[in-house]
Protein backbone atom coordinates (compact mmCIF):
# COMPACT_ATOMS: atom_id res chain seq x y z
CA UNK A 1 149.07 -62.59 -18.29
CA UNK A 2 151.33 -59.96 -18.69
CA UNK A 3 151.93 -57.01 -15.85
CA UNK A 4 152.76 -53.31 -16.61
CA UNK A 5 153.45 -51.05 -13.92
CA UNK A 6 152.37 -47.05 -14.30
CA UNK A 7 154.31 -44.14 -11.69
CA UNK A 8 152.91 -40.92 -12.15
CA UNK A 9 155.33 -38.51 -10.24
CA UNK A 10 155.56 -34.97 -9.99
CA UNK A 11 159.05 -33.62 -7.74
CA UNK A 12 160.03 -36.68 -6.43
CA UNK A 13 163.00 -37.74 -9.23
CA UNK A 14 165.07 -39.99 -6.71
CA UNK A 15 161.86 -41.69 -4.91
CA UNK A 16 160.84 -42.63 -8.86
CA UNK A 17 164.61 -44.37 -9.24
CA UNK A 18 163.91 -46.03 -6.18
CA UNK A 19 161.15 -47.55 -7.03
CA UNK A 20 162.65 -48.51 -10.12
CA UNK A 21 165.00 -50.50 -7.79
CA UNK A 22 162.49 -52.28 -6.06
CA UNK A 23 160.52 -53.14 -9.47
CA UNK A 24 164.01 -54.93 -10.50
CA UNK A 25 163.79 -56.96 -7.68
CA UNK A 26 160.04 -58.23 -8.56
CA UNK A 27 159.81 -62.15 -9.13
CA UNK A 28 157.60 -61.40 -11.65
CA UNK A 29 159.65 -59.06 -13.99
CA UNK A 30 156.68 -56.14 -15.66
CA UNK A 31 156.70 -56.46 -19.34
CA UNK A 32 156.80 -52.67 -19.54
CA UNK A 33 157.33 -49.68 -16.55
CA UNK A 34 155.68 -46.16 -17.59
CA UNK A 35 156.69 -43.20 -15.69
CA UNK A 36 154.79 -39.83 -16.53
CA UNK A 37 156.38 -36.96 -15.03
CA UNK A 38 155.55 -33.33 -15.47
CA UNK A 39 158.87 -32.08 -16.62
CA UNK A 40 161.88 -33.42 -17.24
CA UNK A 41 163.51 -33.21 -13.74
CA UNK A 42 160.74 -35.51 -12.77
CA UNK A 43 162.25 -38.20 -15.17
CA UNK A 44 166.24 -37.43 -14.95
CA UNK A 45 166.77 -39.90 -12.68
CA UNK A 46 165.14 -42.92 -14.10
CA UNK A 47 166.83 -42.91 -17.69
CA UNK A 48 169.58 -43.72 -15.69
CA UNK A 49 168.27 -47.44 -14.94
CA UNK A 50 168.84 -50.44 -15.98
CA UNK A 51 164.99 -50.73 -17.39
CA UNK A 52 166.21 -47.66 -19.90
CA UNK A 53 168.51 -49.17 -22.05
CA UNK A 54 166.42 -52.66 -21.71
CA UNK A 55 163.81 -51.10 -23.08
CA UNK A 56 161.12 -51.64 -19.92
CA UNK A 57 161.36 -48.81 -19.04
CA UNK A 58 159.48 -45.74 -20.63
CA UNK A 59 158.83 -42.24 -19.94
CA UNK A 60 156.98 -39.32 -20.69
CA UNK A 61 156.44 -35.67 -19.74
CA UNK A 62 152.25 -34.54 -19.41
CA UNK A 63 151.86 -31.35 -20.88
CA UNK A 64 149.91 -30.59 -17.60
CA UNK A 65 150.25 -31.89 -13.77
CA UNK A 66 147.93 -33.79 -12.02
CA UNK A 67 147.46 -37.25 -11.33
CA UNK A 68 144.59 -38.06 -13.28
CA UNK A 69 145.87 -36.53 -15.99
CA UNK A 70 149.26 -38.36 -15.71
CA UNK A 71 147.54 -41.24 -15.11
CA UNK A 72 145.09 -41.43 -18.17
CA UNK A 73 148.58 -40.50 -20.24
CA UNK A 74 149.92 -43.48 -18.66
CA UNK A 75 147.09 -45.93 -19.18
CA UNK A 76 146.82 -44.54 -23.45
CA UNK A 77 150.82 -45.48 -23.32
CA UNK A 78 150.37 -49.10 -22.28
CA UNK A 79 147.52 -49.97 -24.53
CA UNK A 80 149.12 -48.41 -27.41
CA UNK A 81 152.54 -50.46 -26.24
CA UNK A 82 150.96 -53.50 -25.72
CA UNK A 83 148.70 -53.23 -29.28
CA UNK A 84 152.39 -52.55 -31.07
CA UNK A 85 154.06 -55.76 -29.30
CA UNK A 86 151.31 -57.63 -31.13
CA UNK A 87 150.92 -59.95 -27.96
CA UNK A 88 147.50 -61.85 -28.02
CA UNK A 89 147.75 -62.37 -24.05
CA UNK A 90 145.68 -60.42 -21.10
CA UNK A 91 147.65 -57.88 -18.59
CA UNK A 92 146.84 -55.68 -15.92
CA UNK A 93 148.80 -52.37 -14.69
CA UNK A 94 149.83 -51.83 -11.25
CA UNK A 95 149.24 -48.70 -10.05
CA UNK A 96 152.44 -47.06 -7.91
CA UNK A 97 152.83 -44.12 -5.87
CA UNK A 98 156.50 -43.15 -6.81
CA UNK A 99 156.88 -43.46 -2.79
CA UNK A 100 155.23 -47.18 -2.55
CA UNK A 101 157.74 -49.77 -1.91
CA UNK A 102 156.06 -53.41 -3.04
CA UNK A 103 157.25 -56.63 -1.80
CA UNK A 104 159.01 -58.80 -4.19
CA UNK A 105 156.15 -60.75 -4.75
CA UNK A 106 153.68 -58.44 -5.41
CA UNK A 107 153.34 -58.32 -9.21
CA UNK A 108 153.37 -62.26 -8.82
CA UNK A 109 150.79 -62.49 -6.27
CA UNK A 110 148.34 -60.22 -7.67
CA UNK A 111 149.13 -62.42 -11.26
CA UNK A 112 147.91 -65.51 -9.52
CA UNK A 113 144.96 -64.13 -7.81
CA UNK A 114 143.90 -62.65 -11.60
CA UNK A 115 144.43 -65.81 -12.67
CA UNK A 116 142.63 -68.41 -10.29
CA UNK A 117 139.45 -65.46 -10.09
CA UNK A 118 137.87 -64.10 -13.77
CA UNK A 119 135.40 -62.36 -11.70
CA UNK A 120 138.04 -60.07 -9.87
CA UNK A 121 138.79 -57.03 -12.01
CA UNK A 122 141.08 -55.13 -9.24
CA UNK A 123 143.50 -55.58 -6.55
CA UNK A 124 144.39 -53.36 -3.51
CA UNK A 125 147.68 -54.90 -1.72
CA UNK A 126 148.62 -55.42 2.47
CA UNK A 127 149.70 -52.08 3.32
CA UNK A 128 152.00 -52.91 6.28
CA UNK A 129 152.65 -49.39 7.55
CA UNK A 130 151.70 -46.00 5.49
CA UNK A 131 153.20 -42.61 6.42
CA UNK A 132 151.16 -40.79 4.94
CA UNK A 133 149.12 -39.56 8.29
CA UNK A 134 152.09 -38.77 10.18
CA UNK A 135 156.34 -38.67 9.45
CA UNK A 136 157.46 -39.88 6.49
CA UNK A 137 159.15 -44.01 6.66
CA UNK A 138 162.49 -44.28 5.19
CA UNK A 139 163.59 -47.05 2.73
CA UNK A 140 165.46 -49.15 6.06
CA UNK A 141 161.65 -48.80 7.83
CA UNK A 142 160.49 -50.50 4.37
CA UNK A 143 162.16 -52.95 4.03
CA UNK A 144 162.11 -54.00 8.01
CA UNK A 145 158.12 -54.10 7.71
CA UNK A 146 158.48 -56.44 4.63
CA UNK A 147 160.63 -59.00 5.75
CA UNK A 148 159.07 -58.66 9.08
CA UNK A 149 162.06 -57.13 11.72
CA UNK A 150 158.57 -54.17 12.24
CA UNK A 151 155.18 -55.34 12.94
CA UNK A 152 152.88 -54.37 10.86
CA UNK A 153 150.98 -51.24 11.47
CA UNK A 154 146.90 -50.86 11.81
CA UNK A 155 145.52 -49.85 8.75
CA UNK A 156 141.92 -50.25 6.80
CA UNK A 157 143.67 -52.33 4.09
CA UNK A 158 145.32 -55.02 6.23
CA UNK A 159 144.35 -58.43 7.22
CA UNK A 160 144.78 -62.04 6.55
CA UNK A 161 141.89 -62.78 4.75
CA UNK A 162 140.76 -62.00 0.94
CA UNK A 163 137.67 -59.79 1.14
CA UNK A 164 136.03 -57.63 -2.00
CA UNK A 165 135.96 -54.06 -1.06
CA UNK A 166 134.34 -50.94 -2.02
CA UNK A 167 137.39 -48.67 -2.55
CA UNK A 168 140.78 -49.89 -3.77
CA UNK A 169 143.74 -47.68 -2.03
CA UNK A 170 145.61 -45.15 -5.03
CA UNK A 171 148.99 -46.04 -3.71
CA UNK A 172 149.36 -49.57 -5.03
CA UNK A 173 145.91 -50.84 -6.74
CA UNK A 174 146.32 -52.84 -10.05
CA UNK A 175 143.13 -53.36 -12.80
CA UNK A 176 142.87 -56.01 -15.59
CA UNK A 177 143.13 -54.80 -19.28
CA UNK A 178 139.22 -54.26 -19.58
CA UNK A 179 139.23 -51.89 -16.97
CA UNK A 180 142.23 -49.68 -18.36
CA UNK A 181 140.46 -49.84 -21.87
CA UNK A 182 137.31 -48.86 -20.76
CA UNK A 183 137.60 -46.34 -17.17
CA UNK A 184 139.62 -43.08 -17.12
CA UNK A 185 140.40 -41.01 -14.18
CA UNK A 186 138.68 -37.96 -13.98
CA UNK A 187 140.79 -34.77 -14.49
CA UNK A 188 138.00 -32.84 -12.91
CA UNK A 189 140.35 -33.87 -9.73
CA UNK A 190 143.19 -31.42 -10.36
CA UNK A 191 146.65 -31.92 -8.64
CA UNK A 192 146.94 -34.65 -6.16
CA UNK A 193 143.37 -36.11 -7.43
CA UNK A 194 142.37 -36.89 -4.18
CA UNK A 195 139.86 -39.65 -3.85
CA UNK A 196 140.36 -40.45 -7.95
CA UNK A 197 140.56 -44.50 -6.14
CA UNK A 198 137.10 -44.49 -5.41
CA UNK A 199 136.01 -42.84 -8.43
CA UNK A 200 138.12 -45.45 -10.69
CA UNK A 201 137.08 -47.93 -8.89
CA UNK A 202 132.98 -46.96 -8.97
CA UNK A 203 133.71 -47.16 -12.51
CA UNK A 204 135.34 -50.46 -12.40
CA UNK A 205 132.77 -52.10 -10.65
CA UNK A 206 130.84 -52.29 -13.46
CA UNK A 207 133.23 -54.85 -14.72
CA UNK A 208 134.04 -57.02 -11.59
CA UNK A 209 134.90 -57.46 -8.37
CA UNK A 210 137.44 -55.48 -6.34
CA UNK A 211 139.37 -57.18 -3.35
CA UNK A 212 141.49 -57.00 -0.78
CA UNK A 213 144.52 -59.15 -1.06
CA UNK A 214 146.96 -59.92 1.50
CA UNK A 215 149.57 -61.49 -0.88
CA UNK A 216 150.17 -58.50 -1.82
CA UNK A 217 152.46 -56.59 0.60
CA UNK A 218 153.93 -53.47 0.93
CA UNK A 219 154.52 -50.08 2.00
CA UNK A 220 153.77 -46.20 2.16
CA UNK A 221 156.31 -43.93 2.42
CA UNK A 222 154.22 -41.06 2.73
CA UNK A 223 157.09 -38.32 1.19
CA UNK A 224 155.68 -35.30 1.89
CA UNK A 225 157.86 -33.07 -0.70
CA UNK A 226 155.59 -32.82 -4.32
CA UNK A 227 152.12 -33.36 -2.06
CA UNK A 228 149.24 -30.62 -2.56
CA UNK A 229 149.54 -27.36 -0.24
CA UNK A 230 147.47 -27.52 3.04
CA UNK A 231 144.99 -24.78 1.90
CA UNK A 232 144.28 -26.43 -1.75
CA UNK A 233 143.80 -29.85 0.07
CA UNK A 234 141.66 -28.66 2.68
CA UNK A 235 139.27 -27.39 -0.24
CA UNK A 236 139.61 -30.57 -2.32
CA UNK A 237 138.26 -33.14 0.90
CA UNK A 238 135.08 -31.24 1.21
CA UNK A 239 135.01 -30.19 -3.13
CA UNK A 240 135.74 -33.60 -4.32
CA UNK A 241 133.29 -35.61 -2.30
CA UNK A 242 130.90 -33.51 -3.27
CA UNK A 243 131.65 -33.51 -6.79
CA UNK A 244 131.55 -37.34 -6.56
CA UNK A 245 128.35 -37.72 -5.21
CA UNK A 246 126.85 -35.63 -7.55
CA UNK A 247 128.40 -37.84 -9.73
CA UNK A 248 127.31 -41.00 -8.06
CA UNK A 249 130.63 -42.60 -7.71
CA UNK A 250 130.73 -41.95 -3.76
CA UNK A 251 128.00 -42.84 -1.37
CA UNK A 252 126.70 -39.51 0.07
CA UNK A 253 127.34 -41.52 3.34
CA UNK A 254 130.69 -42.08 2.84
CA UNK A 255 131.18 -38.31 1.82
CA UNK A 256 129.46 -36.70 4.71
CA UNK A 257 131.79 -38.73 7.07
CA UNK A 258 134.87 -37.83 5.40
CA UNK A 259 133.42 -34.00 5.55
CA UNK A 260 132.55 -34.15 8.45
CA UNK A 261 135.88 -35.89 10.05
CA UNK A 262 138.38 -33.80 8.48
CA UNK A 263 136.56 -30.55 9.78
CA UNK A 264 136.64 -31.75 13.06
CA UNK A 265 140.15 -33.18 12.70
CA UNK A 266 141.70 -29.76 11.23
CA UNK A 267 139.85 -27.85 13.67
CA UNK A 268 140.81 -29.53 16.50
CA UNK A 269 144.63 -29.95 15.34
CA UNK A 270 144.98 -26.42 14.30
CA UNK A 271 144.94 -25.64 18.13
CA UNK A 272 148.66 -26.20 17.64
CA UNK A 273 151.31 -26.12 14.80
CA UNK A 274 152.41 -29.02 13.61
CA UNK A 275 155.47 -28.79 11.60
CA UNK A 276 154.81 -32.10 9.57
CA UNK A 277 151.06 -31.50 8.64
CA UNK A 278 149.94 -28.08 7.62
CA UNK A 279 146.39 -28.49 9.45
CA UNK A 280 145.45 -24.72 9.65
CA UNK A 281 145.52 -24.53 6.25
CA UNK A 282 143.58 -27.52 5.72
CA UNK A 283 141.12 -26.07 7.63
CA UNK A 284 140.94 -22.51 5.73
CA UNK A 285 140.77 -24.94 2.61
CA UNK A 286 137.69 -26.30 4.13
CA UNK A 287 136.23 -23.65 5.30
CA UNK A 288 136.51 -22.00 1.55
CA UNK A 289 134.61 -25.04 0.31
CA UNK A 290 131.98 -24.73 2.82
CA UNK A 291 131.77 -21.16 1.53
CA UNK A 292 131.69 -22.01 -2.16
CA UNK A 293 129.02 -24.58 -1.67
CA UNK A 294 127.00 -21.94 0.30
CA UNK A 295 127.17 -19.80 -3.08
CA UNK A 296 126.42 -22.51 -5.04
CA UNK A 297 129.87 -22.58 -6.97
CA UNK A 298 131.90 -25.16 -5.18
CA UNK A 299 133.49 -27.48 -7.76
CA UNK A 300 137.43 -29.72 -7.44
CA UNK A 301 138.85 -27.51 -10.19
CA UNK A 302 138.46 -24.07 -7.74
CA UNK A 303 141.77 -25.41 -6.16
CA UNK A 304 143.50 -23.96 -9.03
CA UNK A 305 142.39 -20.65 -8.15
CA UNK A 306 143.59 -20.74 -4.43
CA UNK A 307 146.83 -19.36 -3.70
């Protein structure tokens, strides 16, 4: 089975390079690394790799941002790369934040588990720490949390134990070939895309199971340079679960505790500034929502509109 790995990146140029590091030091080497950027500042950096001139590596500029977007331009890339290589074999595509830093075993691990499991469709790794809620890790905290120097931090994907879950996590999530031929991301989640996982991976379902693997280690970064402004993101978590559950691909559960958590988390945290986290406007984001779905107009793409 063969592995590709897809980085859609918007801003971050030198986190994308790094990654491209880390990928050389994979046990299992990818047969083919797509980065899709949004302009070519996003992809300066990485022609400069070895994967480049080895021809692994290859890039592309969307004609518009946003990471489903990217993505789905990502996905078209490495079927149409792997139809031209005329290979007869299976593969799967690892999904990578450019800021997710994978153990050198990861491709190889999640290989195996596709391998030993035709039932299991997708893979979500070990996150061992994830800076995504708080300051950003560096490359040093990375690689101490790998090789074990940091204990691993609490985190909803963690454990010892394989277990099938509802929801892979965006960061580092990989999906056999049927899945990629068959499920797009839905570019009705503009920018960041948040909560595109659990929509993919509704979709995927249909297909498989998902799990949890441990083998699979690594960890969030959690840059915050390229992420979506606080006010558009506070409108997209209370827009996009509610688009979802409309479009049955998130339990109306699920989406009225993530509502209901990030109101109470932005309102409470907006008591003070926090220089890492823009939470006030989170909250104004939210509250804009709340108005549009008052009015009957509230919809993801309305992000675009917000200043």
């Amino acid at each position: 089975m063969d592995a590709y790995v897809l980085i859609a990146t918007r801003g971050r140029s030198r986190e994308v390079l790094e990654l491209l590091e880390w990928l050389e030091e994979q046990t299992l080497q990818p047969l083919g690394v797509v980065v899709i950027g949004t302009s070519s500042s996003d992809l300066v950096d990485a022609k400069r790799h070895r994967f480049a001139s080895c021809g692994i590596l290859h890039i592309q500029a969307s004609d518009v941002p946003g990471l489903c977007i990217q993505r789905n331009l990502g996905c078209k890339v490495i079927r149409d790369l792997h139809s031209h290589a005329s290979r007869g074999s299976s593969y799967f595509v690892a999904f990578f934040d450019d800021d997710f830093r994978p153990a050198h075993d990861w491709l190889v691990a999640c290989r195996a588990i596709f391998a030993s499991s035709p039932v299991t469709i997708g893979v979500t790794g070990h996150v061992l720490a994830d800076g995504v809620r708080g300051a950003s890790l560096s490359t040093a905290d990375a690689r101490a949390y790998i090789c074990g120097q940091k204990a691993a931090m609490p985190h909803w994907a963690s454990g010892k134990v394989q277990r099938e879950i509802d929801c892979a996590y965006g960061c580092n999530m990989a999906f056999r070939d049927c899945v990629v031929h068959s499920c797009r991301f839905d570019e009705n989640l503009p920018l960041y895309g948040w909560q595109e996982d659990q929509d993919f991976t509704t979709q995927a379902k249909a297909f498989g199971r998902i799990i949890y693997a441990p083998e699979c280690r690594g960890v969030h970064l959690g840059v915050k340079s390229g992420r979506t402004a606080g006010l558009r993101l506070g409108y997209s978590q209370i827009a996009n679960p509610w688009y979802l559950t409309r479009k049955g691909t998130m339990p109306i559960g699920k989406a009225t505790k993530f509502v209901v958590r990030h109101l109470i988390v932005n309102v409470v945290r907006s008591l003070r500034w926090n220089r890492i986290v823009d939470y006030r406007g989170r909250l104004h984001g939210n509250l804009a929502a709340v108005r549009d779905l008052l009015r009957g107009r509230c919809h993801p793409m309305r992000v675009l509109e917000l200043e």
